[in-house]
Protein backbone atom coordinates (compact mmCIF):
# COMPACT_ATOMS: atom_id res chain seq x y z
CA UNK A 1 135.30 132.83 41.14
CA UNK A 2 133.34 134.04 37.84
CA UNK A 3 134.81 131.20 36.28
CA UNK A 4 133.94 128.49 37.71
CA UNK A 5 137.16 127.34 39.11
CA UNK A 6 137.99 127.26 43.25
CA UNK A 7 139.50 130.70 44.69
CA UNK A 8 143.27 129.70 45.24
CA UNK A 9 144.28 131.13 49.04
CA UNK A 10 147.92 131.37 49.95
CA UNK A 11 148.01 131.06 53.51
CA UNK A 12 151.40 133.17 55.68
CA UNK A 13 151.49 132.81 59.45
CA UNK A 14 154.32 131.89 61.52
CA UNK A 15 151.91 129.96 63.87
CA UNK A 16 151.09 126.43 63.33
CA UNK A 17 148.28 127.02 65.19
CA UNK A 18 146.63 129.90 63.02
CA UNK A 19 147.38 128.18 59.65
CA UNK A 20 145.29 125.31 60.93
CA UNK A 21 142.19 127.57 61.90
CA UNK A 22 143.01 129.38 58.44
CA UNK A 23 143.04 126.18 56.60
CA UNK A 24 139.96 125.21 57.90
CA UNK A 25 137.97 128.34 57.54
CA UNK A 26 138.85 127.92 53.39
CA UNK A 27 138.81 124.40 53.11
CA UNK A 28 134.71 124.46 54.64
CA UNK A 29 134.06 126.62 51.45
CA UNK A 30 133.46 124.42 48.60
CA UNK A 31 134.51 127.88 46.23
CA UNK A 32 137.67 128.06 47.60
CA UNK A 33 140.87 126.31 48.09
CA UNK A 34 144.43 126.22 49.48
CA UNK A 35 146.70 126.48 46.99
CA UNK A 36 150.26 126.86 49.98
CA UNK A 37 151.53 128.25 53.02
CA UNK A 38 154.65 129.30 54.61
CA UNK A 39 155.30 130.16 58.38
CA UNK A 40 157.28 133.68 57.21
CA UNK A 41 157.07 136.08 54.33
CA UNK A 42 160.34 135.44 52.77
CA UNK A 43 159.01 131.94 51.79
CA UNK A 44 155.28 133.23 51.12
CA UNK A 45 157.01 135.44 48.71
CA UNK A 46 159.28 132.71 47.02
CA UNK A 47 156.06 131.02 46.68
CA UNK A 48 154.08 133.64 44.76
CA UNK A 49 155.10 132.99 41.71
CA UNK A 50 154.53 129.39 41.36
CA UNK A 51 151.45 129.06 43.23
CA UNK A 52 149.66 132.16 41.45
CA UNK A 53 147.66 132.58 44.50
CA UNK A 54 144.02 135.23 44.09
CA UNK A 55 144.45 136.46 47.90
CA UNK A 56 146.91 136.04 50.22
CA UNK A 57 145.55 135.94 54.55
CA UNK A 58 149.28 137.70 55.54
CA UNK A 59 150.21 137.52 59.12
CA UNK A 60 150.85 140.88 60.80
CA UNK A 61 153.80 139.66 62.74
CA UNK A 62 156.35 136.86 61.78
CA UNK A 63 160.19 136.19 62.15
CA UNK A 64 162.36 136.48 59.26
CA UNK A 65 160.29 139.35 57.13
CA UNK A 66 157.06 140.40 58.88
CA UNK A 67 153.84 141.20 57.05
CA UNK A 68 154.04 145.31 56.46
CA UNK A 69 157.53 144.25 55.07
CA UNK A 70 156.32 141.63 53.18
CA UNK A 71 153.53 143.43 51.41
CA UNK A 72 155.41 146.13 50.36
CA UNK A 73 157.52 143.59 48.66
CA UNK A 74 155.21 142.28 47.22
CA UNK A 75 153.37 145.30 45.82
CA UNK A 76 157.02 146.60 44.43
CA UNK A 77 157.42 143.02 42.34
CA UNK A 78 154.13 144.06 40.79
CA UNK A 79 151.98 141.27 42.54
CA UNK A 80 148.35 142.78 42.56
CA UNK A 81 146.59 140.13 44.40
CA UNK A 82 144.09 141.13 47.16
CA UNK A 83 145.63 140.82 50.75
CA UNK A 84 143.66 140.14 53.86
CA UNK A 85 146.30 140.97 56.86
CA UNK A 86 145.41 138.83 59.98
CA UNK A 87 145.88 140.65 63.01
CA UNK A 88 145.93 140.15 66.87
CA UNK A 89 144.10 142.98 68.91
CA UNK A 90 147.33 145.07 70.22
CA UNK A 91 148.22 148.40 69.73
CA UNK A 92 151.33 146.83 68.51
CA UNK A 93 149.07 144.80 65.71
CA UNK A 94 146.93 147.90 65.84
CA UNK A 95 149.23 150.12 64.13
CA UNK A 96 150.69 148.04 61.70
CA UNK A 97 148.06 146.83 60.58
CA UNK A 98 147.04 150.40 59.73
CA UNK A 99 150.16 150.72 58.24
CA UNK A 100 149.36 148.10 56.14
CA UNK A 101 146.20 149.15 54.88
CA UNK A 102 147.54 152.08 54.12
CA UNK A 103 149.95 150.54 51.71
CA UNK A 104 147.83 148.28 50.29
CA UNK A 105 146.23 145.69 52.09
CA UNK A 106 142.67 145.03 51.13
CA UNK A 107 141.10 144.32 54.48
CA UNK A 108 142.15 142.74 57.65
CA UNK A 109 140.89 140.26 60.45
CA UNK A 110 141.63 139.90 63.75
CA UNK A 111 142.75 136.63 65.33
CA UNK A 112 140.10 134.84 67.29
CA UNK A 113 140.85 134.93 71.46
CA UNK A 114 138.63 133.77 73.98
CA UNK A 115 136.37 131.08 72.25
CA UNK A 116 135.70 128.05 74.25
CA UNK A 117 137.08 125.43 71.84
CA UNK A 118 139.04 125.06 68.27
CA UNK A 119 135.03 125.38 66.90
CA UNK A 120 133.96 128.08 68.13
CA UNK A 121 137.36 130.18 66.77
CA UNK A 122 136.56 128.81 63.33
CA UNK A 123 133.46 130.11 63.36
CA UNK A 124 134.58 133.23 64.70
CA UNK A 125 136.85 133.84 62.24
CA UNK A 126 134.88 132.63 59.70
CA UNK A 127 132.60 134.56 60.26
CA UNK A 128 134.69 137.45 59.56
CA UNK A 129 137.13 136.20 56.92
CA UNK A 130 135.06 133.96 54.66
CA UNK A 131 132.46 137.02 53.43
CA UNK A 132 135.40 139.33 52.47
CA UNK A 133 137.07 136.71 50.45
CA UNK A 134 134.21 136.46 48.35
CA UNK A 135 133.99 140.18 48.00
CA UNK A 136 137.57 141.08 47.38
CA UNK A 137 138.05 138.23 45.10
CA UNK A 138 134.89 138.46 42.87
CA UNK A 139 136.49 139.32 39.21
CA UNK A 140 133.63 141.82 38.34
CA UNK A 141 135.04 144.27 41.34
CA UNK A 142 137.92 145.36 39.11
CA UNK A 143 140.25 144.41 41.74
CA UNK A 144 143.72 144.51 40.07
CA UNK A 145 143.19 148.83 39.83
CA UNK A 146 141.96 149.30 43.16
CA UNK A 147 144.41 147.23 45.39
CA UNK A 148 147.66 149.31 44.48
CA UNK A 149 148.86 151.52 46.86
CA UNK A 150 147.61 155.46 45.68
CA UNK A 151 149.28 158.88 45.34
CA UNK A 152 147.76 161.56 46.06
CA UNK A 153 148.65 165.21 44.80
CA UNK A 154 147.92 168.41 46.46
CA UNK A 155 144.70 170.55 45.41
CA UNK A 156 144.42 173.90 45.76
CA UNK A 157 141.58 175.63 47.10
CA UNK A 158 138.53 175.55 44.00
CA UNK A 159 140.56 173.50 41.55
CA UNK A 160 138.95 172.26 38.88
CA UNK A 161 138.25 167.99 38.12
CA UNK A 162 140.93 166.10 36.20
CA UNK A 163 138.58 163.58 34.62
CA UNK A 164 134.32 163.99 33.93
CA UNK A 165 132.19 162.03 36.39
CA UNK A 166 130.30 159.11 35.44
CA UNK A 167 126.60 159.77 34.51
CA UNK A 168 124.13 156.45 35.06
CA UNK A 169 120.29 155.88 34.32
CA UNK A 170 118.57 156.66 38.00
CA UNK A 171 117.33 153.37 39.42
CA UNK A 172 114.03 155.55 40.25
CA UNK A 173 113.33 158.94 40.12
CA UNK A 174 113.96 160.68 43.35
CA UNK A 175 111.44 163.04 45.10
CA UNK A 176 114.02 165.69 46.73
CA UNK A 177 113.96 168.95 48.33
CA UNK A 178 116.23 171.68 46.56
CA UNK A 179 119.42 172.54 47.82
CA UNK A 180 119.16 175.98 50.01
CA UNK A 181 122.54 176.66 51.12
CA UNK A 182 126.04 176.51 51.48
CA UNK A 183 127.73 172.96 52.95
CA UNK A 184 128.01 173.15 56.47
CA UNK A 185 129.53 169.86 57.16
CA UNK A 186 131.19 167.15 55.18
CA UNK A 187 130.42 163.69 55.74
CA UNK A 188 132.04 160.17 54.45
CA UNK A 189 131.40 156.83 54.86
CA UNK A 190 133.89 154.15 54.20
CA UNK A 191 134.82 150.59 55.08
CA UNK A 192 137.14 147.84 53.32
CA UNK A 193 140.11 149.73 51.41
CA UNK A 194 138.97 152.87 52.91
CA UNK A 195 142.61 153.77 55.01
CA UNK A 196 144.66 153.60 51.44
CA UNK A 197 141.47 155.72 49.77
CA UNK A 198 141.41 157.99 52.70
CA UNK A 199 144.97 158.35 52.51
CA UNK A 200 144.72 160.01 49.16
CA UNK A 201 141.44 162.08 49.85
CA UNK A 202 142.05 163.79 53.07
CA UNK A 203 146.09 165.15 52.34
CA UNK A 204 144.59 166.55 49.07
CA UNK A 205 142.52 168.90 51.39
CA UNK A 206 143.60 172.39 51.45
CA UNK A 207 145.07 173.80 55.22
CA UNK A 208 142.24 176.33 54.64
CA UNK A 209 139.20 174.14 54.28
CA UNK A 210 136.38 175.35 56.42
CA UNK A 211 134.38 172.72 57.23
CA UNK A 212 134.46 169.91 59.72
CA UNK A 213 134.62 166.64 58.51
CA UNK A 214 133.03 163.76 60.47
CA UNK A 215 133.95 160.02 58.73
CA UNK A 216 132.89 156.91 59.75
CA UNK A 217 135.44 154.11 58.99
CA UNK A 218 134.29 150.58 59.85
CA UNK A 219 137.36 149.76 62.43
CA UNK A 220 137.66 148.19 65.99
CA UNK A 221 137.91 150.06 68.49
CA UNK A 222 141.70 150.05 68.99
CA UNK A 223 142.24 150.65 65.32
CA UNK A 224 140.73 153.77 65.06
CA UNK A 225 142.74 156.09 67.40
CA UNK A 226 146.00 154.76 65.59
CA UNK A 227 144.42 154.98 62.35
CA UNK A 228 143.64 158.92 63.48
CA UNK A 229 147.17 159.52 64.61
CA UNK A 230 148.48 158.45 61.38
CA UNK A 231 145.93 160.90 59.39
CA UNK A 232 147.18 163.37 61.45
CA UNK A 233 150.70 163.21 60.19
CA UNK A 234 149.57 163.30 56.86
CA UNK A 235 147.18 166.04 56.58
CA UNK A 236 146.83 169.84 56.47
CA UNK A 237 143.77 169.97 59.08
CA UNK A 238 143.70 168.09 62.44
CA UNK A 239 142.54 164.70 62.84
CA UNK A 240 141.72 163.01 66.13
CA UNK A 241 139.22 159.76 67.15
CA UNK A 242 135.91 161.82 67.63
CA UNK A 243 135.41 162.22 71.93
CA UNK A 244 132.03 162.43 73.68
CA UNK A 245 131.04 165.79 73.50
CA UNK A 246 133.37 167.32 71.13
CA UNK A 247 132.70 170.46 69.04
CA UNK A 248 132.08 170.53 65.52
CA UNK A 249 134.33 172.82 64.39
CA UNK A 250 135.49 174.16 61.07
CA UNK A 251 139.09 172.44 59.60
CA UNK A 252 139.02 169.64 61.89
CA UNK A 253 138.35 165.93 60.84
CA UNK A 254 136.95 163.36 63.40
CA UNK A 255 137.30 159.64 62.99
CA UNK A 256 134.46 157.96 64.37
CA UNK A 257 135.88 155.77 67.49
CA UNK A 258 135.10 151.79 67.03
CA UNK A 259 132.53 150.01 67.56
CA UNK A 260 130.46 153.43 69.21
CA UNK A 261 127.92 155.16 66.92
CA UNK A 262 128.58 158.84 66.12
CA UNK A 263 125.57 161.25 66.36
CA UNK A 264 125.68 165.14 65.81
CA UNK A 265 123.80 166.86 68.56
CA UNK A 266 122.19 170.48 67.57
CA UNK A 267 124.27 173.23 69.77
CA UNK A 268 122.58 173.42 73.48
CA UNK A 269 122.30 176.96 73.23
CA UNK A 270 122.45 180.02 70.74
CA UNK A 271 125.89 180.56 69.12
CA UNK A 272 127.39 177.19 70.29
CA UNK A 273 128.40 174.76 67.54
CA UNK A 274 126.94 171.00 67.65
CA UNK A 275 128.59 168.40 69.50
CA UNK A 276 129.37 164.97 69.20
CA UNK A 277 127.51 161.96 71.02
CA UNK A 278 128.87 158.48 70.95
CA UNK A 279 126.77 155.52 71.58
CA UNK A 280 127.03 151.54 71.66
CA UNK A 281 123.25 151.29 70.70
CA UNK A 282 122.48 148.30 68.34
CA UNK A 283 124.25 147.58 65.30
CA UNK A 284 123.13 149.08 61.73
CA UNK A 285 124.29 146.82 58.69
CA UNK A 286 125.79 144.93 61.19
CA UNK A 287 128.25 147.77 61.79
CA UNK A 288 128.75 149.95 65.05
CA UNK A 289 129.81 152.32 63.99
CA UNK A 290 127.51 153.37 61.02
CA UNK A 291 127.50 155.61 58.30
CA UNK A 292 123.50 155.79 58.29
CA UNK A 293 123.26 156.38 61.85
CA UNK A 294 126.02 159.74 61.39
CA UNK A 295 124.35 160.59 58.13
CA UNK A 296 120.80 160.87 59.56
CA UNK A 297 121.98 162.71 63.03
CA UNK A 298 124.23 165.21 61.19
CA UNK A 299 120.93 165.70 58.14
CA UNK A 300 118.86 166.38 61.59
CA UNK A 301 120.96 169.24 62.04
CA UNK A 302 122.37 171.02 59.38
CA UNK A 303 119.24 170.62 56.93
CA UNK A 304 120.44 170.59 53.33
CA UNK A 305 123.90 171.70 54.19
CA UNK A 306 125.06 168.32 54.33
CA UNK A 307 127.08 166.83 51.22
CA UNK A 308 128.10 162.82 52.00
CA UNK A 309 130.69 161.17 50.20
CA UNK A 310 129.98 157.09 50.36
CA UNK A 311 133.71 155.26 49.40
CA UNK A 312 134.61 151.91 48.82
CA UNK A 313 133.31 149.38 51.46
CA UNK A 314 131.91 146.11 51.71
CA UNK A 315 127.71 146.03 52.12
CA UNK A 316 125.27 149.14 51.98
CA UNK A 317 125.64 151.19 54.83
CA UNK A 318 125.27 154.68 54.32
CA UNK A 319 122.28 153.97 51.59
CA UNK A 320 119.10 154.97 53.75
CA UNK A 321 121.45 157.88 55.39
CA UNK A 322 122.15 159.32 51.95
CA UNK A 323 118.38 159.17 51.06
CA UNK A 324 117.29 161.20 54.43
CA UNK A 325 120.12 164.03 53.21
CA UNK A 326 118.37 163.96 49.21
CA UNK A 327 115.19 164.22 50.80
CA UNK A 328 116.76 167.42 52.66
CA UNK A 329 118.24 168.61 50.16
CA UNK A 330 122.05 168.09 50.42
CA UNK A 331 124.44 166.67 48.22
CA UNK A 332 125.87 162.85 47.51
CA UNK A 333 129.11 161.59 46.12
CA UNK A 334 129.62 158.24 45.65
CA UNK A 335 133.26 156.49 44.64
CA UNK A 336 133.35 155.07 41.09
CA UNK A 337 133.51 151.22 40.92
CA UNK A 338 137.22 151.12 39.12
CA UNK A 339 138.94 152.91 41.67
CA UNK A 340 136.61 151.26 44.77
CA UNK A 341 138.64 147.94 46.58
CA UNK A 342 134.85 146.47 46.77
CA UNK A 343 132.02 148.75 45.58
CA UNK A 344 129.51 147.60 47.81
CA UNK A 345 128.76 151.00 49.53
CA UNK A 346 128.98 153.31 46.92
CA UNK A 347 127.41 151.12 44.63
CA UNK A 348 124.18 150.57 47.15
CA UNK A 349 123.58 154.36 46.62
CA UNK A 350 124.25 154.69 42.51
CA UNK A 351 121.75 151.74 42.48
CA UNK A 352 119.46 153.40 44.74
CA UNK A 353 119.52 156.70 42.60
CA UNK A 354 120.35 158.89 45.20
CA UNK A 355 123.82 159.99 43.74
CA UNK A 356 124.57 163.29 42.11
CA UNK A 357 127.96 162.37 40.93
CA UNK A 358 129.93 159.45 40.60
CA UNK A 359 134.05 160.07 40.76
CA UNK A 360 136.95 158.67 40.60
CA UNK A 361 138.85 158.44 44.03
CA UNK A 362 141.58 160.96 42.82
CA UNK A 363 138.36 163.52 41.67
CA UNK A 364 136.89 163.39 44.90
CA UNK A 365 138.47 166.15 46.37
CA UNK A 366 138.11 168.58 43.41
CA UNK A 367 134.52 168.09 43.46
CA UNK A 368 134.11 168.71 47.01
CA UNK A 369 135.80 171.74 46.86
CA UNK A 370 133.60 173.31 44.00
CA UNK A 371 130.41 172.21 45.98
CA UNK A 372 131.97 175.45 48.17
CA UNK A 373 132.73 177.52 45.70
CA UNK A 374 129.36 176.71 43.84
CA UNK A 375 126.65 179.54 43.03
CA UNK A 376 122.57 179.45 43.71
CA UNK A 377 122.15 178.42 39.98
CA UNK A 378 125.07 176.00 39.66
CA UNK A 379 123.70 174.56 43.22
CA UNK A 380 119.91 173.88 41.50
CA UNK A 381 121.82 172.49 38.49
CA UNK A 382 123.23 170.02 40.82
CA UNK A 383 120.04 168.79 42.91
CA UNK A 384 118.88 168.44 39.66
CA UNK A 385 121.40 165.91 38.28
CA UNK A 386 120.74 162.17 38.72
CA UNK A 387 123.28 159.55 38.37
């Protein structure tokens, strides 16, 4: 906390067992504290008020009112807290958790299994837990905007912005080659509130948009198939969890699969498109998979016709990727810290100079749209720009 007082935690989990490890994880930080808990949501809610709680670690699955019911709850009484849901590694906890990111839910962990002793699941967890408390509760994040749940509205094809980008100083003037051609690929790279930001950008994509878009979303591995299924539902183009070997096709949109790197392979022979390659090579940023590792692959590729959008996300993945696509000549976006859940990501690449534009969350998809529609000089004007 900015202010020099302890980070109140409310703690809700229906197991004795878990609100111990929980306490302990918070209670070893000497910047944060627990302020309550209750073993079901009904009572964590009841609580709220009084306790005035900054984050709330929410149990997926309790008696009584369980956690995707309880958020929602808490979301419609106005509460604007960051929520960390904690979440066992079942499809069942899989897909609500999703859910629950989706409508809201800062971030997530998953429930240690399989350490040796009480210890070792403490620091497992936190491991995990403690670092995005900090993040999601430091007061210069802007957190109270960016933890709502978002609607999106529909875009047409080549519709125009709704609000003017943000224009920064460059942190250092960037040596780039000039844009040569039309996008061939859209890129993104996301991690903590990216489901509920995703959620808004991808529905707002026209049923006619031509290019495939390949996203990596920092997820475990059983997340991400669910997380793809639910996309699906929502959105005018396909979405699946990206395969080994799959075609990079036009109005598709691949998820990358957790905890395997996504590469784009150039086509094996004239007229084929490029595939996809997934690998469990070492961790980038301490993520698998990464942003950088798509965003330098795909660059490799398709040259300058690469635009990559960085969104909200804890850390800086996706920086050196973005610079390797400048360098060739294609386009970045980066998320605007207001509408961001933690603007660690994006903000790695404003302060690195390598953005073009920096947009709101509900501009994104008008701008990506006009990078198609854009002409030769309009294209110059926009390698040109620095943010």
């Amino acid at each position: 906390m900015s202010n020099g007082r302890r980070t109140r935690i409310l703690i809700v989990d229906d197991s004795a067992v878990m609100r111990s490890l929980l306490r302990s994880v918070v209670s070893a930080d000497a910047d944060l504290e627990v302020c309550g808990t209750a073993a079901d949501g009904s009572s964590g809610l009841s609580s709220v008020g009084e306790l005035r709680p900054d984050l709330i670690l929410l149990d997926v699955e309790m008696p009584v009112m369980d956690g995707l019911l309880t958020l929602r709850e808490l979301r419609r009484r106005g509460h604007k807290m960051p929520v960390i849901m904690c979440s066992s590694l079942t499809q069942r906890g899989a897909k609500v958790t999703v859910e629950a990111l989706a409508s809201g839910a800062s971030d997530y962990v998953a429930k240690p299994t399989g350490q040796a002793n009480r210890e070792a699941a403490i620091s497992a967890l936190a491991q995990d837990l403690t670092p995005k408390i900090h993040a999601l509760t430091d007061r210069n994040q802007g957190l109270a905007q960016a933890v709502r749940p978002l609607q999106s509205q529909p875009l047409t094809a080549f519709s125009g912005m709704t609000r003017a980008p943000l224009f920064m100083p460059a942190a250092s003037p960037q040596r780039m080659q000039a844009i040569t051609s039309r996008p061939s690929v859209l890129l993104i790279g996301i991690s903590t509130g990216g489901p509920a930001a995703l959620d808004v950008l991808l529905p707002a994509l026209p049923g006619n948009f031509p290019l495939p878009v390949l996203i990596v979303q920092h997820m475990p591995e059983l997340f991400t198939k669910v997380f793809a299924a639910r996309l699906d539902s929502r959105c005018k183009l396909q979405v699946r969890e990206a395969a080994e070997g799959d075609a990079v096709r036009g109005g598709t949109i691949s998820i990358a699969r957790g905890n395997w790197h996504m590469e784009v392979l150039a086509a094996a022979r004239g007229g084929s498109p490029p595939t996809l390659h997934l690998t469990q090579g070492s961790l980038e940023n301490h993520c698998r998979p990464a942003a950088d590792v798509l965003f330098r692959t795909a660059a490799a590729v398709y040259g300058s016709g690469v635009p990559a959008v960085v969104m909200t996300g804890m850390g800086s993945d996706g920086m050196l990727g973005c610079r390797i696509i400048r360098e060739q000549g294609g386009a970045v976006l980066a998320q605007d810290q207001a509408s961001s859940t933690v603007w660690g990501m994006p903000g790695a690449v404003v302060s690195a100079g390598l953005a073009h534009k920096v947009l709101p969350l509900g501009d994104l998809a008008a701008e990506i749209l006009r990078l198609l529609s854009r002409t030769n000089s309009e294209a110059r004007e926009l390698r040109e720009s620095v943010v």
